[in-house]
N, C-alpha and C. Protein backbone atom coordinates (compact mmCIF):
# COMPACT_ATOMS: atom_id res chain seq x y z
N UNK A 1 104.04 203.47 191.36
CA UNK A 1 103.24 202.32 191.28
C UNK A 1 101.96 202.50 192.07
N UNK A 2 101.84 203.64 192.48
CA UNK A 2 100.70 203.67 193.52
C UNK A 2 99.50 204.35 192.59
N UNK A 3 100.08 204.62 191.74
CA UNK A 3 99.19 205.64 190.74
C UNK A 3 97.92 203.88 190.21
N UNK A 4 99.27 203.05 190.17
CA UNK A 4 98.20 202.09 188.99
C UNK A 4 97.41 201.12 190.16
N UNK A 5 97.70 201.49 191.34
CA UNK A 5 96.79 200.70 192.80
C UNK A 5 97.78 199.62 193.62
N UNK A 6 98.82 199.32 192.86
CA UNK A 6 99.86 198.54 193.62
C UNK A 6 100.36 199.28 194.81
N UNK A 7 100.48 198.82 196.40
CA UNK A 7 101.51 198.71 197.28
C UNK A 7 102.35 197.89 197.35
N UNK A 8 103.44 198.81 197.49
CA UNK A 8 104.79 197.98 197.80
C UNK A 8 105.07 197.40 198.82
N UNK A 9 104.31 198.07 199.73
CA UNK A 9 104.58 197.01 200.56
C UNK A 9 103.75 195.53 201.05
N UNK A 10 102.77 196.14 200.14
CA UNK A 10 101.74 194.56 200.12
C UNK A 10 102.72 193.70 199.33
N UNK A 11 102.98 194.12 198.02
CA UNK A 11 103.92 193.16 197.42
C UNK A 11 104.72 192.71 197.72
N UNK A 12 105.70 193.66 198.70
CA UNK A 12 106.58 193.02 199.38
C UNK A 12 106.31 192.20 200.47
N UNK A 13 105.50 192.08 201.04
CA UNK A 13 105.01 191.20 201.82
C UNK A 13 104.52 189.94 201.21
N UNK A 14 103.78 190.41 200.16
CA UNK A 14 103.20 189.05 199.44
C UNK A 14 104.41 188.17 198.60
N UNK A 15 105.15 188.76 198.31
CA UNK A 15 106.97 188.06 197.85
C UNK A 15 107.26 187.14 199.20
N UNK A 16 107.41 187.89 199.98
CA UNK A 16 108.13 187.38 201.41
C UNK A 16 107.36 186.21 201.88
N UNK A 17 106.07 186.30 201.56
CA UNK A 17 105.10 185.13 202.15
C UNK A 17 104.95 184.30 201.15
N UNK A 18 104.98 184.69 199.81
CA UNK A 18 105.32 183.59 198.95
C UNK A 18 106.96 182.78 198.95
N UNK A 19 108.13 183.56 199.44
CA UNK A 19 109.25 182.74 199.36
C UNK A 19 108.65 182.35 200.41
N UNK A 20 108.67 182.20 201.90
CA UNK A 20 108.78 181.25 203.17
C UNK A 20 107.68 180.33 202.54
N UNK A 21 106.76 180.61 202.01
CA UNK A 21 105.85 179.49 201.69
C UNK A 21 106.25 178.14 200.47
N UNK A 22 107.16 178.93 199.64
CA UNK A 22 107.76 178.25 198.94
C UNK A 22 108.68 177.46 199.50
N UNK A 23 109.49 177.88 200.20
CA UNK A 23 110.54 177.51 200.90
C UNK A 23 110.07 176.55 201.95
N UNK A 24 109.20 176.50 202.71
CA UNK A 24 108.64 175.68 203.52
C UNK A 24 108.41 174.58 202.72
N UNK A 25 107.26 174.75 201.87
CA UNK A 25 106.82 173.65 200.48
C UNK A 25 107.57 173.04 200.17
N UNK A 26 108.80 173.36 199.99
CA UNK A 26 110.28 172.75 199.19
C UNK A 26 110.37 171.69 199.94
N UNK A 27 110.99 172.46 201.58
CA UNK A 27 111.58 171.68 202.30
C UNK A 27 110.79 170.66 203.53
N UNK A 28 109.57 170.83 203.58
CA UNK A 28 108.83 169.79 204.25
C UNK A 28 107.64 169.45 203.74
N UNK A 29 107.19 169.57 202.27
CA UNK A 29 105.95 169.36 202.06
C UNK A 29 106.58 168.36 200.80
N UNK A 30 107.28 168.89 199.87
CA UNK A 30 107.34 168.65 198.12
C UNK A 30 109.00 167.49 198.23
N UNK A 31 109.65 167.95 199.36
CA UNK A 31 111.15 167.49 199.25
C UNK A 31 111.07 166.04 199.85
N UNK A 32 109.95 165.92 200.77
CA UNK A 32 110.05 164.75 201.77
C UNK A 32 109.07 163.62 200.72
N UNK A 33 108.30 164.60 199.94
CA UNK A 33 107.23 163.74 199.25
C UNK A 33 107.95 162.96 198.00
N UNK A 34 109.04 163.85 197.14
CA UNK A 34 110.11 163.42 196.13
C UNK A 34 110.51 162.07 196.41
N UNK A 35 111.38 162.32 197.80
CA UNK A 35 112.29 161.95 198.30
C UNK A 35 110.97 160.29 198.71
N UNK A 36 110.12 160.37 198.50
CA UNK A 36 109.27 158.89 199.28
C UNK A 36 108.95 158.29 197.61
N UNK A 37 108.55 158.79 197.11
CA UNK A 37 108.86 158.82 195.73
C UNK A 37 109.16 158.24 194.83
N UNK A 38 110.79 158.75 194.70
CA UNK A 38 112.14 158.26 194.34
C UNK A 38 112.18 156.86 194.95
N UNK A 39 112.55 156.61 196.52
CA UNK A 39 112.34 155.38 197.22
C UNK A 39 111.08 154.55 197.15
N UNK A 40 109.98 154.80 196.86
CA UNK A 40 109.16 153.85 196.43
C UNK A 40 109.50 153.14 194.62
N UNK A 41 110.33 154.18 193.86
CA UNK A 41 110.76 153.89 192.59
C UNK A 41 111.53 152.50 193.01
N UNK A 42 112.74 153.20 193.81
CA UNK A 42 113.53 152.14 193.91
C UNK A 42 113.12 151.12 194.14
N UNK A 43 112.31 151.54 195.41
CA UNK A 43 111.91 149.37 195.91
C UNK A 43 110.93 148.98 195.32
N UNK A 44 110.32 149.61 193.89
CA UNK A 44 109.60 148.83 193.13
C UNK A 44 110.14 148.37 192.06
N UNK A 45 111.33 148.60 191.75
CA UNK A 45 112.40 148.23 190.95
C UNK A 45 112.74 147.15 191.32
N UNK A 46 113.30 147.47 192.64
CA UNK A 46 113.82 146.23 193.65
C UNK A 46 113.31 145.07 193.87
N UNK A 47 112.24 145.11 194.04
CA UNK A 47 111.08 144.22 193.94
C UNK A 47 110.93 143.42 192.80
N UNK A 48 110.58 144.17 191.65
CA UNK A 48 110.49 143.53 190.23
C UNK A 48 112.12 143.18 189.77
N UNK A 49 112.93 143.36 190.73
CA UNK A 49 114.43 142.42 189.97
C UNK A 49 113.93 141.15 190.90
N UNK A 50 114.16 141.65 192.15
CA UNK A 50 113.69 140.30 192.97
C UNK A 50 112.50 139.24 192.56
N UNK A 51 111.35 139.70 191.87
CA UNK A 51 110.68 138.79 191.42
C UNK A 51 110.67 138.11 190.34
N UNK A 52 112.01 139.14 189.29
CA UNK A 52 112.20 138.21 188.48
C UNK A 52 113.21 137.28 188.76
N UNK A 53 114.24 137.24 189.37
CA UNK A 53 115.23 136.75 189.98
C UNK A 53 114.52 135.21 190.71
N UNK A 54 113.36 135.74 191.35
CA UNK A 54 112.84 134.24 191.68
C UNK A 54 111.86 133.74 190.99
N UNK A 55 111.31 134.30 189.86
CA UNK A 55 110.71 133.56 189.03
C UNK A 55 112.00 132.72 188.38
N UNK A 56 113.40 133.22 187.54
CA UNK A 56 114.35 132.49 187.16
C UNK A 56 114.81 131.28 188.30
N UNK A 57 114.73 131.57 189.55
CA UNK A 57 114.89 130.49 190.37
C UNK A 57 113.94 129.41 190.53
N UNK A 58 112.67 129.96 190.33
CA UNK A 58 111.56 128.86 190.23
C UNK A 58 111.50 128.00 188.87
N UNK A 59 112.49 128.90 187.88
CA UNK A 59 112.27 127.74 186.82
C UNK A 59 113.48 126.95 186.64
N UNK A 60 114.66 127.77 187.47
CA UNK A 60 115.22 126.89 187.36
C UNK A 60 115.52 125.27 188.64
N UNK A 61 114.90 125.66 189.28
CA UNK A 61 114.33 124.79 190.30
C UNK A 61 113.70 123.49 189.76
N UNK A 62 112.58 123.91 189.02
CA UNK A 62 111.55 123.49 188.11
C UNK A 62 112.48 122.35 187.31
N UNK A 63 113.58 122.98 186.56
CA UNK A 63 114.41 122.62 185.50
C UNK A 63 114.93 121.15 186.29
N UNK A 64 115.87 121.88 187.34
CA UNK A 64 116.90 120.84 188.22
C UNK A 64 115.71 119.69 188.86
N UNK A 65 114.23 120.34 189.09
CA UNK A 65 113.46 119.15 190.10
C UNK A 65 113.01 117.75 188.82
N UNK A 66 112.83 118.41 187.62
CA UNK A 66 112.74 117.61 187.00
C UNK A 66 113.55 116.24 186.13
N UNK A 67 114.85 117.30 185.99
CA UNK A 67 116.27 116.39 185.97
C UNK A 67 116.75 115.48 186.85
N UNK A 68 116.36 115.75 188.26
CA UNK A 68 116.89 115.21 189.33
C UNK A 68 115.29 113.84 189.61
N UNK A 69 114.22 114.08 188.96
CA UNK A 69 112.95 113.45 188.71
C UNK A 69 113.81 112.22 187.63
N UNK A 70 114.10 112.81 186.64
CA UNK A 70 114.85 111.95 185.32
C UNK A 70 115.89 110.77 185.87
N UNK A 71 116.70 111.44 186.39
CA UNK A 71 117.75 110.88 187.00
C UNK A 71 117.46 109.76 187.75
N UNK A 72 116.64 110.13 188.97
CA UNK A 72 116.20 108.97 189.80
C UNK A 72 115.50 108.11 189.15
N UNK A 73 114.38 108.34 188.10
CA UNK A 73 113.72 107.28 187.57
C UNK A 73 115.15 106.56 186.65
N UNK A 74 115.91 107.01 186.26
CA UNK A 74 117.12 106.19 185.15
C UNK A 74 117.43 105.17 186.12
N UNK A 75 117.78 105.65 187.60
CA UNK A 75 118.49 105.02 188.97
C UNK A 75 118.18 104.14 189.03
N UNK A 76 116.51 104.42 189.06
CA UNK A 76 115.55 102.90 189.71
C UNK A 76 115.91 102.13 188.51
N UNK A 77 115.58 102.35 187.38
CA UNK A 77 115.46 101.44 186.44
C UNK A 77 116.74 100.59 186.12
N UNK A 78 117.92 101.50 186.47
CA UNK A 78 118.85 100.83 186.02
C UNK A 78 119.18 99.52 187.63
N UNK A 79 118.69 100.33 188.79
CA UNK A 79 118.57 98.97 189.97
C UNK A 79 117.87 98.08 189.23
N UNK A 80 116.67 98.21 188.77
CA UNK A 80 115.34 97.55 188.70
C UNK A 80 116.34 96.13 188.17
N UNK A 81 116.81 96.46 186.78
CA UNK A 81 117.28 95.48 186.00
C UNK A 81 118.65 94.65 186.33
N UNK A 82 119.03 95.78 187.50
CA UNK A 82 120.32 94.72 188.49
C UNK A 82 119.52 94.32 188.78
N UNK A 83 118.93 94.09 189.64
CA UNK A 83 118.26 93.57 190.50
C UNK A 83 117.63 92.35 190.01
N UNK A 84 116.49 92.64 188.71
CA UNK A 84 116.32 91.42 187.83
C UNK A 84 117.50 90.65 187.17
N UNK A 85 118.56 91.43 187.11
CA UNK A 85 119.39 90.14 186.73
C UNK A 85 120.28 89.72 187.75
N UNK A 86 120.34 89.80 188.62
CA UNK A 86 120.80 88.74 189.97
C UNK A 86 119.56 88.27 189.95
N UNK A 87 118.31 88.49 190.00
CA UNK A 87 117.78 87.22 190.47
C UNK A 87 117.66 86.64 189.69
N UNK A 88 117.61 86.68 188.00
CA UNK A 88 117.88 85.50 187.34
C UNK A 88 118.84 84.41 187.53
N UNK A 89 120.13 85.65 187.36
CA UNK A 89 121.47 84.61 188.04
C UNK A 89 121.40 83.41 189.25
N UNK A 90 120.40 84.43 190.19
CA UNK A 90 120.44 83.44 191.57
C UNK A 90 119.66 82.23 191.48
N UNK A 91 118.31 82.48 190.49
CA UNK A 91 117.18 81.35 190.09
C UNK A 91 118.01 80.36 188.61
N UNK A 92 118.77 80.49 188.07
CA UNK A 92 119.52 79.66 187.22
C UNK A 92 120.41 79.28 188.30
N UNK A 93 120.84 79.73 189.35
CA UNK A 93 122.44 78.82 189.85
C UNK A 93 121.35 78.03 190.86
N UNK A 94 119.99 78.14 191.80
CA UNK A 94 119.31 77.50 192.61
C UNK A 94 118.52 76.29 191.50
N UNK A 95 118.30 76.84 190.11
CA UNK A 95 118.13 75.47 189.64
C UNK A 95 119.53 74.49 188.89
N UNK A 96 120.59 74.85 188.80
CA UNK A 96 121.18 74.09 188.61
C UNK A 96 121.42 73.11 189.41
N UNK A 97 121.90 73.85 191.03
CA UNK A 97 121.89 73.00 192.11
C UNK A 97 120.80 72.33 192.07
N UNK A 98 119.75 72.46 191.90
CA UNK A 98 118.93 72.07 191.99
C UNK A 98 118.62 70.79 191.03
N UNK A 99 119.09 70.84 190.01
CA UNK A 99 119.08 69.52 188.61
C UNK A 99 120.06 68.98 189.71
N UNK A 100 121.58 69.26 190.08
CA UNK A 100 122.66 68.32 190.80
C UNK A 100 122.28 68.16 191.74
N UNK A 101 121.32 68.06 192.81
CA UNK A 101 121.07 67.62 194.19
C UNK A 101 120.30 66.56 193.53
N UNK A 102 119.38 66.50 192.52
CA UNK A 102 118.46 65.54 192.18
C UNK A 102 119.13 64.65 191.26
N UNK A 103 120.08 64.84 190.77
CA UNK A 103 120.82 63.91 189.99
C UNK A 103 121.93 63.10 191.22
N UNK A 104 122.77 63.41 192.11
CA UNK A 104 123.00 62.66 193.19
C UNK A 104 122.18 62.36 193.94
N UNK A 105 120.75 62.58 193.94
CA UNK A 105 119.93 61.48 194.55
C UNK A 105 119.27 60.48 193.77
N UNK A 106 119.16 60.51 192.60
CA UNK A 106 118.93 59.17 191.66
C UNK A 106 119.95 58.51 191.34
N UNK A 107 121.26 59.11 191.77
CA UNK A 107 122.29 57.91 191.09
C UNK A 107 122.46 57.29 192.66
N UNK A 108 122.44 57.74 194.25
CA UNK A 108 122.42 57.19 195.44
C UNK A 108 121.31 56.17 195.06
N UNK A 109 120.01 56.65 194.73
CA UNK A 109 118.86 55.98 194.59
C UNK A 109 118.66 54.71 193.82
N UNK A 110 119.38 54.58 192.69
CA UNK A 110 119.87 53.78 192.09
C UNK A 110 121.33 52.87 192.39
N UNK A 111 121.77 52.93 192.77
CA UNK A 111 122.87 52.66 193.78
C UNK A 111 122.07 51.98 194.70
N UNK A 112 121.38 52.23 195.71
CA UNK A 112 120.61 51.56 196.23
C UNK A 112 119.96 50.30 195.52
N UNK A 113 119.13 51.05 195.39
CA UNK A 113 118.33 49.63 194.63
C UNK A 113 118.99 48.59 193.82
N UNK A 114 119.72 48.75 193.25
CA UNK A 114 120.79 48.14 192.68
C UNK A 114 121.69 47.46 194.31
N UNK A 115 121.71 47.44 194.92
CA UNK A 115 122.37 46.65 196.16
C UNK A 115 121.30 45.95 196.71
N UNK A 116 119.88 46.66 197.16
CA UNK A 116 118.95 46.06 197.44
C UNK A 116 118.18 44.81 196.39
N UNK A 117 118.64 44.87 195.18
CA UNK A 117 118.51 44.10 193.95
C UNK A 117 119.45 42.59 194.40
N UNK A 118 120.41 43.15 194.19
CA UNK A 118 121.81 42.27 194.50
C UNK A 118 121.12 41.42 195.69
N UNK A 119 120.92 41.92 196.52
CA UNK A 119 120.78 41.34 198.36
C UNK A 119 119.33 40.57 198.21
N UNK A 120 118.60 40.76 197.38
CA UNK A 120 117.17 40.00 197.30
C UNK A 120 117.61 38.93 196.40
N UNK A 121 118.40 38.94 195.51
CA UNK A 121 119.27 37.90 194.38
C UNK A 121 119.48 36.89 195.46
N UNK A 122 120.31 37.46 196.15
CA UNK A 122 121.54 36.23 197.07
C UNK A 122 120.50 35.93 197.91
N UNK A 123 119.67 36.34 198.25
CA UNK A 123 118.72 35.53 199.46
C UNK A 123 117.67 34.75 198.46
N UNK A 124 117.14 35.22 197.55
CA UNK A 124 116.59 34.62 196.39
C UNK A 124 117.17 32.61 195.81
N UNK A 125 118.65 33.20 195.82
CA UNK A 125 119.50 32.13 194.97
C UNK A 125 119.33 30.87 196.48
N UNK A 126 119.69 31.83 197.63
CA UNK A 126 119.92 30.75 199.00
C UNK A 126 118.90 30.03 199.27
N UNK A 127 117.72 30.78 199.01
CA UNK A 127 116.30 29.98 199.30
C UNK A 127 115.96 28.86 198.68
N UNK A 128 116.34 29.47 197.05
CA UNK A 128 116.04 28.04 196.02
C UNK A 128 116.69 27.00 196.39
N UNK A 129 118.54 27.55 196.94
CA UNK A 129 118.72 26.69 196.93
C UNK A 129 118.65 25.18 198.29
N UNK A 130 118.49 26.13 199.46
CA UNK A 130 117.64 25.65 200.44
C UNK A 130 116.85 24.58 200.33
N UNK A 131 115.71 25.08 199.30
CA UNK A 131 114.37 24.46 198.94
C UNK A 131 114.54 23.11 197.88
N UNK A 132 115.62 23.53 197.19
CA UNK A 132 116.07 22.44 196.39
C UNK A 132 116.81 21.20 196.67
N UNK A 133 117.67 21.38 198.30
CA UNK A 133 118.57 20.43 198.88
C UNK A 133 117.12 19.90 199.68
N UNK A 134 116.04 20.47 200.43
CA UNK A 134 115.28 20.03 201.38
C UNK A 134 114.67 19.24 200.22
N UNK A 135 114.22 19.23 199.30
CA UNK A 135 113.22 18.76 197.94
C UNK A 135 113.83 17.74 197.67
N UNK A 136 115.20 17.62 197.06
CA UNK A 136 115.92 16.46 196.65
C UNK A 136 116.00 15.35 198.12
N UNK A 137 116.64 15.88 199.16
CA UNK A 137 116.52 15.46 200.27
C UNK A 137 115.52 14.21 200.77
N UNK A 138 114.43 14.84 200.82
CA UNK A 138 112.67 14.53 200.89
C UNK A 138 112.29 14.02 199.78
N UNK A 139 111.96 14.11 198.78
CA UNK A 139 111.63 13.58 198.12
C UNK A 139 112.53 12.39 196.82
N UNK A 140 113.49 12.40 197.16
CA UNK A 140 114.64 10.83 196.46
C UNK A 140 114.87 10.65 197.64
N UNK A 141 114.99 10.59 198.97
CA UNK A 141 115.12 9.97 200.23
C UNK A 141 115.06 8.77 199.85
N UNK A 142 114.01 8.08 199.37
CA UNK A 142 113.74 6.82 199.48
C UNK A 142 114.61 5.94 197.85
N UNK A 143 114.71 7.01 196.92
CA UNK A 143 115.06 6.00 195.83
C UNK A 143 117.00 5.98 195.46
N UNK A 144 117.16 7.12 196.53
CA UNK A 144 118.72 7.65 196.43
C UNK A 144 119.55 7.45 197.51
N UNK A 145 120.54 7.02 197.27
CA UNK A 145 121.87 6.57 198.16
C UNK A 145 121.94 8.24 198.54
N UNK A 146 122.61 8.10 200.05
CA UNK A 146 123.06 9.65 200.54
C UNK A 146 124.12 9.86 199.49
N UNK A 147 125.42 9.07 198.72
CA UNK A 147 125.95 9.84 197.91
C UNK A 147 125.59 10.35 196.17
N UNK A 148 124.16 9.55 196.12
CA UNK A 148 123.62 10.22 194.95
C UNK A 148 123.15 11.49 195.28
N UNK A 149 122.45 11.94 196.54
CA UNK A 149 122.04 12.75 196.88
C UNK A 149 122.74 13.96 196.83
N UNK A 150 123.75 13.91 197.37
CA UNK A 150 125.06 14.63 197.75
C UNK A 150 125.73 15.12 196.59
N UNK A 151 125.75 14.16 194.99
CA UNK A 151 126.37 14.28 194.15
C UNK A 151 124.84 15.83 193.36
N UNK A 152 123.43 15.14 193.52
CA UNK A 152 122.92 16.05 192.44
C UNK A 152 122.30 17.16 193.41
N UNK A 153 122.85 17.32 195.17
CA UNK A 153 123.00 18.74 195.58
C UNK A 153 123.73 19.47 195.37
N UNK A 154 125.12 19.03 195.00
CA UNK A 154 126.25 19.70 194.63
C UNK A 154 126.12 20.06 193.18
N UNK A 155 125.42 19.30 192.08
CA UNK A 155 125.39 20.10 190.80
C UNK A 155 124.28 20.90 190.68
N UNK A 156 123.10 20.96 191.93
CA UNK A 156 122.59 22.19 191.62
C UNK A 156 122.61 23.36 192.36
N UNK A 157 123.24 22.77 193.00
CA UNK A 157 124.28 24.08 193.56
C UNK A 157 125.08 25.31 192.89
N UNK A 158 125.79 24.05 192.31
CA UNK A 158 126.72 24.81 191.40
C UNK A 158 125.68 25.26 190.04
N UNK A 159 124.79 25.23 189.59
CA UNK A 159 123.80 25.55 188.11
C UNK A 159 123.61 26.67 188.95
N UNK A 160 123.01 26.78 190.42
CA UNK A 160 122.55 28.31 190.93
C UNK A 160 123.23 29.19 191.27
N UNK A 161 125.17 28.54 191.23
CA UNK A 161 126.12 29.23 191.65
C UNK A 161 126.17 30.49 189.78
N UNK A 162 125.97 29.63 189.16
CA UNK A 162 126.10 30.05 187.67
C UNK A 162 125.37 30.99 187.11
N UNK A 163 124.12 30.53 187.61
CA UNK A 163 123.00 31.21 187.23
C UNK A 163 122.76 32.77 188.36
């Protein structure tokens, strides 16, 4: 080989410095670089499950915030309309009481007046008749015996007892 300009032992040297160089390359240049690599594969994998994983959580979030949105508005509404109907209930039973407090005070009220009627009658009837014994009294004094007198106080007495 020396004829065509090759040394062997350059070559062999240049082998030897190409394996350690290879071999070096492998193991701290090309192996560590794989190896970051591979692990950046993974946790970009990892990553994109995880982000889809919480995009599915954000919609389903989304899903439940809006159901649970649904729900509460059904809640209120279905309070809303308890609620409006007790107070109807309560405003029909405050006016009923309300017609019966005012109906036992017009029949007291009437009741009343109706006694106060009565009681102005009998002081009414007593006065006339008062006025009618002092009248007959006083005025036939002079043309009437005390028992004529006596006789036409007693019959109008009795006409106002009637009347």
């Amino acid at each position: 080989m020396e004829n065509l300009g090759i040394d062997i032992k350059l070559l062999v040297a240049q082998l030897i410095n190409f394996g350690l160089f290879f071999f070096i390359y492998k193991k701290l240049i090309a192996g560590p670089f794989v190896a970051v690599m591979k692990s950046e594969k993974v946790k970009d994998a990892e990553r994109r499950k995880i982000h889809e994983e919480a995009q599915k959580q954000k919609e389903l979030l989304l899903i439940q915030e809006k159901s649970a949105k649904e729900e509460i508005h059904k809640k209120t509404e279905e309070s809303l309309k308890a609620v409006r109907h007790a107070a109807e209930l309560e405003r029909a039973s405050l006016i009923k009481k309300a017609q019966e407090e005012s109906q036992e005070i017009i029949k007291r009220s009437s009741k009343q007046i109706e006694e106060e009627r009565r009681l102005m009658e009998k002081q009414y009837k007593e006065t006339l008749a008062k006025v009618s014994v002092m009248t007959v009294e006083h005025v036939l004094k002079d043309f009437l015996t005390e028992d004529m007198q006596k006789q036409i106080n007693a019959k109008v007495l009795t006409n106002l007892e009637k009347n």
